[in-house]
Protein backbone atom coordinates (compact mmCIF):
# COMPACT_ATOMS: atom_id res chain seq x y z
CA UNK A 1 55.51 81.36 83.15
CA UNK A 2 55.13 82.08 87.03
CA UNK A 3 54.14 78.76 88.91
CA UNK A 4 52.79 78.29 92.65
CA UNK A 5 53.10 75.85 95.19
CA UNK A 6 51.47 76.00 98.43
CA UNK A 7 50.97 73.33 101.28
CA UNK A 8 49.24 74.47 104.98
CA UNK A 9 52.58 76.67 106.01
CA UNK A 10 54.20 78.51 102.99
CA UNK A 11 53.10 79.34 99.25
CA UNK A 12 55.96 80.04 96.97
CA UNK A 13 56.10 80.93 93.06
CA UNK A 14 58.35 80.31 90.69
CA UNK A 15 59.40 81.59 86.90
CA UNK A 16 60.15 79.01 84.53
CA UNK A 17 62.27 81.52 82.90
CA UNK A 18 65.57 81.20 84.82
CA UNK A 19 63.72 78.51 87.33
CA UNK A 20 63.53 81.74 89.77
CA UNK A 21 62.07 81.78 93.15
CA UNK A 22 60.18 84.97 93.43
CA UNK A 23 58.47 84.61 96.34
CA UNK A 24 58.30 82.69 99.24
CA UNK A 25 54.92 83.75 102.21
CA UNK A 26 54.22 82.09 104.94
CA UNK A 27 51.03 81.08 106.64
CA UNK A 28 49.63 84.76 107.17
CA UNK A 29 51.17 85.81 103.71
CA UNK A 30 54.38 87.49 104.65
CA UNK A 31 57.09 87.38 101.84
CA UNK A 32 60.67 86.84 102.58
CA UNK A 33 62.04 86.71 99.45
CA UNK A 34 63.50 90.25 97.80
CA UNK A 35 60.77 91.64 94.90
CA UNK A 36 63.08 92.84 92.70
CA UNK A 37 62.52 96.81 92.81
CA UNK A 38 65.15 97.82 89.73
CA UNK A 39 66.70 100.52 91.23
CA UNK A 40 68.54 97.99 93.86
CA UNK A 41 68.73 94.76 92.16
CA UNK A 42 65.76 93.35 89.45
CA UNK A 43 66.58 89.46 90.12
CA UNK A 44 65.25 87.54 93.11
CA UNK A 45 67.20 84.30 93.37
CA UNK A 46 69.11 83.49 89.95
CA UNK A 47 70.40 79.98 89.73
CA UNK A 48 74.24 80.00 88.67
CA UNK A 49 75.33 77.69 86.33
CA UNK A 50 77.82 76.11 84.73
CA UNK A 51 79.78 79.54 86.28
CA UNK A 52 80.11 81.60 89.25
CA UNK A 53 80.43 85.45 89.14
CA UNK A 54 83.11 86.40 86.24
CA UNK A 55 86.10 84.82 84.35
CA UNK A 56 89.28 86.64 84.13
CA UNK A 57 88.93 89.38 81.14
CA UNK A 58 85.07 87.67 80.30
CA UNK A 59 87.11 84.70 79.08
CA UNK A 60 88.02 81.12 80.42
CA UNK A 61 89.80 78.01 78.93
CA UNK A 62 88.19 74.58 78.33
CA UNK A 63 89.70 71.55 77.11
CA UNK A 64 92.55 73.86 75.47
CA UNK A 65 90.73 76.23 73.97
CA UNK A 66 89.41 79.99 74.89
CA UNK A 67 85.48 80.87 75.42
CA UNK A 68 83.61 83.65 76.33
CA UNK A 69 81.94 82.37 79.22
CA UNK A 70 78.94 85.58 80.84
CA UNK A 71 78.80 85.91 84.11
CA UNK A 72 77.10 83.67 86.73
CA UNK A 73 76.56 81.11 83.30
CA UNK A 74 73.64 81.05 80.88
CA UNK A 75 70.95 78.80 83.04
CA UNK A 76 69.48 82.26 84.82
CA UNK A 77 68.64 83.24 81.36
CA UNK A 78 67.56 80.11 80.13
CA UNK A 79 63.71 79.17 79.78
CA UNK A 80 63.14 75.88 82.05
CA UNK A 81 60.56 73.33 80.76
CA UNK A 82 58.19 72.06 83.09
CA UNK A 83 58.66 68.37 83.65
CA UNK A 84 56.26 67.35 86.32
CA UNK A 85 54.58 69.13 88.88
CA UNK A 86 51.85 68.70 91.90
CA UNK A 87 50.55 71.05 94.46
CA UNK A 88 53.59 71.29 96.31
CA UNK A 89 56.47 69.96 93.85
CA UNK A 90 57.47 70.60 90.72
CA UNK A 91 60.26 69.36 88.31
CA UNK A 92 61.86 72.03 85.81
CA UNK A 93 65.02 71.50 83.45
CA UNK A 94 66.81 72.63 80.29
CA UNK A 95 69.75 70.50 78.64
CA UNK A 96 72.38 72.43 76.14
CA UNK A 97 71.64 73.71 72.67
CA UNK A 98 74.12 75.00 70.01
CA UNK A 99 73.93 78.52 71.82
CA UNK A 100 75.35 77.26 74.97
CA UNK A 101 78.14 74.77 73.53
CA UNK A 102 79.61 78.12 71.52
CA UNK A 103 80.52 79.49 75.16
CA UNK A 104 80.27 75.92 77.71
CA UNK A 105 81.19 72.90 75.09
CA UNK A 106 79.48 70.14 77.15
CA UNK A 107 76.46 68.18 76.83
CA UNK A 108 74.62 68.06 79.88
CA UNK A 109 71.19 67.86 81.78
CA UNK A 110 70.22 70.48 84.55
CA UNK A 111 67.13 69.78 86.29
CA UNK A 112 66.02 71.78 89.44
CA UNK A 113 63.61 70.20 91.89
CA UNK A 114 61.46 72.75 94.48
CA UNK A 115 59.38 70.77 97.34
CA UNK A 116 57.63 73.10 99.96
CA UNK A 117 58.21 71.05 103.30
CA UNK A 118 56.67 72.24 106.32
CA UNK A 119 57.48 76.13 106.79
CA UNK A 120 59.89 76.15 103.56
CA UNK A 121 61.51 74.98 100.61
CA UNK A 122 63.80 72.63 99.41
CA UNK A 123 65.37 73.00 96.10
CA UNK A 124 67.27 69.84 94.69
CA UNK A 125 69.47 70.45 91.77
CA UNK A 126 70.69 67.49 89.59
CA UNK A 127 73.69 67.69 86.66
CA UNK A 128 73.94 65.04 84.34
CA UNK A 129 76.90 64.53 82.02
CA UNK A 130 74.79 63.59 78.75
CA UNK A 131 78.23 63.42 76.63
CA UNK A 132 81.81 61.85 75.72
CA UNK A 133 83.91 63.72 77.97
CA UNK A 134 84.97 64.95 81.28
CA UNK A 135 82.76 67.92 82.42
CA UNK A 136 83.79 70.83 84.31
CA UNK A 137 81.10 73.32 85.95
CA UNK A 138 80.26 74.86 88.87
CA UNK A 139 76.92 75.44 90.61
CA UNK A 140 75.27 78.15 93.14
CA UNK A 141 72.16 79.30 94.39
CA UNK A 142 71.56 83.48 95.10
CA UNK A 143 68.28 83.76 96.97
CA UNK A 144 67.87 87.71 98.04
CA UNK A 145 65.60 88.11 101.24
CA UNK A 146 64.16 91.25 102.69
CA UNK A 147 66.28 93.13 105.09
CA UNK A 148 64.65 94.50 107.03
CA UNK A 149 61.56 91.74 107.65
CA UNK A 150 59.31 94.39 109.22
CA UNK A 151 58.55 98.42 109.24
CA UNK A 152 60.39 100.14 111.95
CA UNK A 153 62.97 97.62 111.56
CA UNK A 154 66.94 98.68 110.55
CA UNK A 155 69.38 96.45 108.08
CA UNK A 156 71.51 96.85 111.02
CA UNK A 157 69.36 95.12 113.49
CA UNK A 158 69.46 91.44 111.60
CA UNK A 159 72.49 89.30 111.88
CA UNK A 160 73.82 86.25 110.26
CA UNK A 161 74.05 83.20 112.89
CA UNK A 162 76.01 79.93 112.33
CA UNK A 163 75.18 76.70 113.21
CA UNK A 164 78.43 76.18 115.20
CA UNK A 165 81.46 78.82 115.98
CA UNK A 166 84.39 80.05 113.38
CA UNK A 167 87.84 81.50 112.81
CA UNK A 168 88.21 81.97 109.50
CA UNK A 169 88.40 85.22 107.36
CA UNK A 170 86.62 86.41 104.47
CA UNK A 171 87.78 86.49 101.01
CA UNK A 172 86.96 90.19 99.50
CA UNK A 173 86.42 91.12 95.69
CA UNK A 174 89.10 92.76 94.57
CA UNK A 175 87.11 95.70 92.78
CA UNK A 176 90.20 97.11 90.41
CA UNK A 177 91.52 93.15 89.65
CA UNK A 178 88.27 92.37 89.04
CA UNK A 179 88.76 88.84 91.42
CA UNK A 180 88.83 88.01 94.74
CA UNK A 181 91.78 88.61 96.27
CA UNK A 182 93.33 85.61 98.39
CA UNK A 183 96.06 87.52 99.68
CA UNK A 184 94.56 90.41 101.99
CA UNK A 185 92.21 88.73 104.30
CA UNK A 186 88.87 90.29 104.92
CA UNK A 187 86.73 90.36 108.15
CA UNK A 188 87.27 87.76 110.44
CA UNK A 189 85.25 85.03 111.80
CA UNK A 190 86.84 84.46 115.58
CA UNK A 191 85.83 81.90 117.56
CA UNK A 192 82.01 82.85 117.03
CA UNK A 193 79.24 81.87 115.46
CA UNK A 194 77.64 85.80 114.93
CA UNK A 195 77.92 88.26 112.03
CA UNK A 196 76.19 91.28 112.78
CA UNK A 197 74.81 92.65 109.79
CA UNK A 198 76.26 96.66 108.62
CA UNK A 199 76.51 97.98 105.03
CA UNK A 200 80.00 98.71 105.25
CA UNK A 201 81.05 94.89 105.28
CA UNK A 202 79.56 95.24 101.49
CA UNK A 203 82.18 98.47 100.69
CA UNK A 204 84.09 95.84 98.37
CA UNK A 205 80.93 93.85 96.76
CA UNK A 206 80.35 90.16 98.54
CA UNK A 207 82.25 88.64 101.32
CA UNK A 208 82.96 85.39 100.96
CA UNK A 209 83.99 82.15 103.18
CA UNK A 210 85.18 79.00 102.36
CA UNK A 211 85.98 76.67 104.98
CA UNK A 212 83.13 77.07 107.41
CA UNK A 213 82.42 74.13 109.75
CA UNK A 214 78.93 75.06 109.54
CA UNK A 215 75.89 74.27 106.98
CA UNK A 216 73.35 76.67 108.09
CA UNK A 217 73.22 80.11 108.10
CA UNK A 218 69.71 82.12 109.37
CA UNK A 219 69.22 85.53 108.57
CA UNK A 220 67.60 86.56 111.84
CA UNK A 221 66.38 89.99 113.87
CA UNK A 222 68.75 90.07 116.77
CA UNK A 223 65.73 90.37 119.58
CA UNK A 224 63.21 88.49 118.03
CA UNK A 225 65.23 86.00 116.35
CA UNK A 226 63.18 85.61 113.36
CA UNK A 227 63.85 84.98 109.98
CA UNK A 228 64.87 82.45 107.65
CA UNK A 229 67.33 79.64 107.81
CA UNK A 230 69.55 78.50 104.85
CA UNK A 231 71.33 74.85 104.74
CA UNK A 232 73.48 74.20 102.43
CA UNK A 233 75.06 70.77 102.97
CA UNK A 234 75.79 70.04 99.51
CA UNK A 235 77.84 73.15 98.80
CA UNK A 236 81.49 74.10 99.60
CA UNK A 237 81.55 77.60 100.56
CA UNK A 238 78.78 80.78 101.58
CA UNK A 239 79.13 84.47 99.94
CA UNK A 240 77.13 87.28 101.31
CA UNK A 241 75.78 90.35 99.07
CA UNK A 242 73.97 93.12 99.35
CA UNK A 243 74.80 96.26 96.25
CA UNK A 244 77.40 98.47 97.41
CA UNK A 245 76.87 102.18 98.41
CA UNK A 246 72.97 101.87 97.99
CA UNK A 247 72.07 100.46 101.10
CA UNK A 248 69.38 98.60 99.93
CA UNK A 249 66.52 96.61 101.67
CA UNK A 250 67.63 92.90 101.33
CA UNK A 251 70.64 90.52 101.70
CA UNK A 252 71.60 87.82 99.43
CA UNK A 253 72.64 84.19 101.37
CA UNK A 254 74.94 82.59 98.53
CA UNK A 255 76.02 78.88 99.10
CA UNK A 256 78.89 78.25 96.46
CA UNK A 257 80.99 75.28 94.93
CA UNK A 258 83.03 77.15 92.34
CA UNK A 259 83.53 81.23 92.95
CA UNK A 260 84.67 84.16 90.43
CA UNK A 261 87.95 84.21 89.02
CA UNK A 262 90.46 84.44 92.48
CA UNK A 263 93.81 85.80 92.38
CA UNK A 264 95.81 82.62 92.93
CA UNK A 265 93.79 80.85 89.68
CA UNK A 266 94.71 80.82 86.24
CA UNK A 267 92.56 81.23 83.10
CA UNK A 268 91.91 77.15 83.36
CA UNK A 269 88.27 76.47 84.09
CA UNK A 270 89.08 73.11 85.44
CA UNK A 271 91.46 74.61 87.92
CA UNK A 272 89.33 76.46 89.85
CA UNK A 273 88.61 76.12 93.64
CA UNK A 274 85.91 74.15 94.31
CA UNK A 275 85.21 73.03 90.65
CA UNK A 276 83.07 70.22 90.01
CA UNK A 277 83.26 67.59 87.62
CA UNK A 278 81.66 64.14 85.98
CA UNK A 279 82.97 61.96 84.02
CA UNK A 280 80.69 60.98 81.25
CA UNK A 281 77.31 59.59 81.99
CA UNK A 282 77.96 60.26 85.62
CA UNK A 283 75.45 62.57 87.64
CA UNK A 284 75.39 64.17 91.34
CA UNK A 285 72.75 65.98 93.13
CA UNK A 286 73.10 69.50 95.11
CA UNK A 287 70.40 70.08 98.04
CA UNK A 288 69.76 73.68 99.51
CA UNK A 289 67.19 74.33 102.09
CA UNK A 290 65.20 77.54 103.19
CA UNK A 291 63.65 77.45 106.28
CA UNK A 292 61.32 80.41 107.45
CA UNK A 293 61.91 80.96 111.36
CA UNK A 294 58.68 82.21 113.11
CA UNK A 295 60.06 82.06 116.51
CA UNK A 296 63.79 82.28 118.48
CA UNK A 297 63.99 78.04 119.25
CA UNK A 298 63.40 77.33 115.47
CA UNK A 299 66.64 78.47 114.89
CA UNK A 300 68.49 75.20 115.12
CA UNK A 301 65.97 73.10 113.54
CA UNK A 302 66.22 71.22 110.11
C-alpha cells in the first residue's frame, strides 16, 4: 500500500511493502528520489535489515550454528503494518515470524518512523530485542537519488561534499572474493572534504568508508550547489553505489553499521565490523536525515 505525507515544503510516499521511500518532491513537485526504471535498478530506497549486502558463500553462523541468511536481510521484502499515522508522520513495523527465525533466530521488533520536517525527511528506526538472548544484527538505509537533478545536466557534474575534510581510503568489493577487500585500499580521501562524482569510481560495485569524521554527505551540482543532504549520525560508516558498466541516472548515499562479508571476517555473524547488538529486552534507535538543498548556503544546515 503506497502512503503520502506532505507538509508546506516536501510530499513524500511510501510502500508499506518493504517500508520504501519512493518518492520524495519538493514545493514545485520535483522528485529526488530514483523511480525505479528496471533496466538500471527496480528498488528506490530498501531498508537493510538484520544484514548488510552478502554473507560469505550465502551463509553465516549464529549462536553456533549455520543459516542461510539473503542478502541485505528479509525486512525489504517484508510487508510493514501501519501503526499510526498523521499528515506528516507515520509509524510502520513488522516483528519476526517462523519464516524469518529459519534464517535470523531472534525475536525482535523493527519499527521505522518517517516525519517530513521542513524541506525533508527524517526516518527513525527502532530495534527491540523481544526475546531471551543476546541479539546480533546490523542495520542500513539505501536511498537512490537522481543523478543528474535536471536535463542538460551530466552524472559527472554532481559531487559528493563532506561536512568537514578526510584522509581516509575506500574499501572496494572484491568482485571475484565476493567481499570487500581490506587489504588493497581504494580511492583516497586526502585532506578534503570533495568527491567528484565519475562512473569509473563504481568499476568494482560500491565504495565504501568507514572512519569518516563527518555525518553529512550532500549530493550536490558543482555550480549550483543543489541537491540533497544526507545525515547520518547514528550510523558507523557511508557506501556509495551506482550499477557498474551501465552508467545509469542516479546514485545511491548508503549510511552503514554492519557491511558485507570483508576479507579480514570470519563466517561469525557476531564478529563483524560494526555489528550491533542488545541484550534482551534492550532497544536503541537509528536516525537518518534527508535534506533537499534548494540553494548553495543550505548546504551546511541541519
Amino acid at each position: 500500500m503506497l502512503i503520502s505525507l506532505k507538509n508546506d515544503l516536501t510530499t513524500a510516499v511510501i510502500d508499506t511493502s518493504g517500508a520504501q521511500l519512493l518518492s520524495l518532491r519538493d514545493r514545485n513537485g520535483k522528485e529526488y528520489m530514483w523511480q525505479r526504471e528496471p533496466r538500471f535498478w527496480p528498488r528506490t530506497s530498501p531498508v537493510l535489515f538484520p544484514a548488510i549486502g552478502n554473507s560469505r558463500g550465502g551463509k553465516t553462523i549464529f549462536d553456533g550454528q549455520w543459516y542461510e541468511l539473503s542478502k541485505h536481510g528479509f525486512a525489504k521484502d517484508m510487508e510493514f503494518k501501519e501503526e499510526c499515522r498523521t499528515e506528516s508522520e507515520m509509524l510502520l513495523a513488522i516483528k519476526d515470524t517462523e519464516e524469518t527465525r529459519r534464517c535470523y533466530p531472534y525475536e525482535f521488533g523493527f519499527s521505522i518512523c518517517f516525519k517530513l520536517t521542513g524541506a525533508g525527511i527524517w526516518t527513525e528506526y527502532q530495534v527491540e530485542n523481544q526475546g531471551p538472548k543476546t541479539m546480533y544484527f546490523c542495520l542500513g538505509a539505501h536511498p537512490g537519488f537522481n543523478c543528474p537533478m535536471e536535463e542538460g545536466e551530466s552524472f559527472e557534474d554532481y559531487r559528493l561534499q563532506f561536512d568537514h575534510e578526510e584522509d581516509c581510503h575506500a574499501v572496494v568489493y572484491d568482485l571475484e572474493a565476493l567481499e570487500f577487500d581490506r587489504r588493497n585500499p581504494g580511492y583516497h580521501l586526502n585532506g578534503t572534504s570533495v568527491l567528484p562524482l565519475r562512473y569509473e569510481l563504481f568499476d568494482s560495485d560500491a565504495i565504501y568508508f568507514e572512519g569518516l569524521k563527518s555525518k553529512k554527505v550532500s549530493l550536490i551540482h558543482g555550480s549550483t550547489g543543489k541537491g540533497v543532504q544526507v545525515s547520518f549520525e547514528d550510523f558507523a560508516s557511508v557506501a556509495f553505489w551506482t550499477p557498474m558498466g551501465k552508467q545509469a541516472p542516479f546514485l545511491c548515499i548508503e549510511p552503514w553499521n554492519g557491511s558485507a562479508i570483508c576479507s579480514d571476517e570470519d563466517d561469525e555473524f557476531a564478529h563483524k565490523h560494526d555489528v550491533q547488538c542488545l541484550k534482551a529486552g534492550e532497544k536503541k534507535t537509528y536516525k537518518l536525515g534527508i535534506r533537499i538543498l534548494e540553494e548553495r548556503n543550505q548546504q551546511g544546515q541541519n
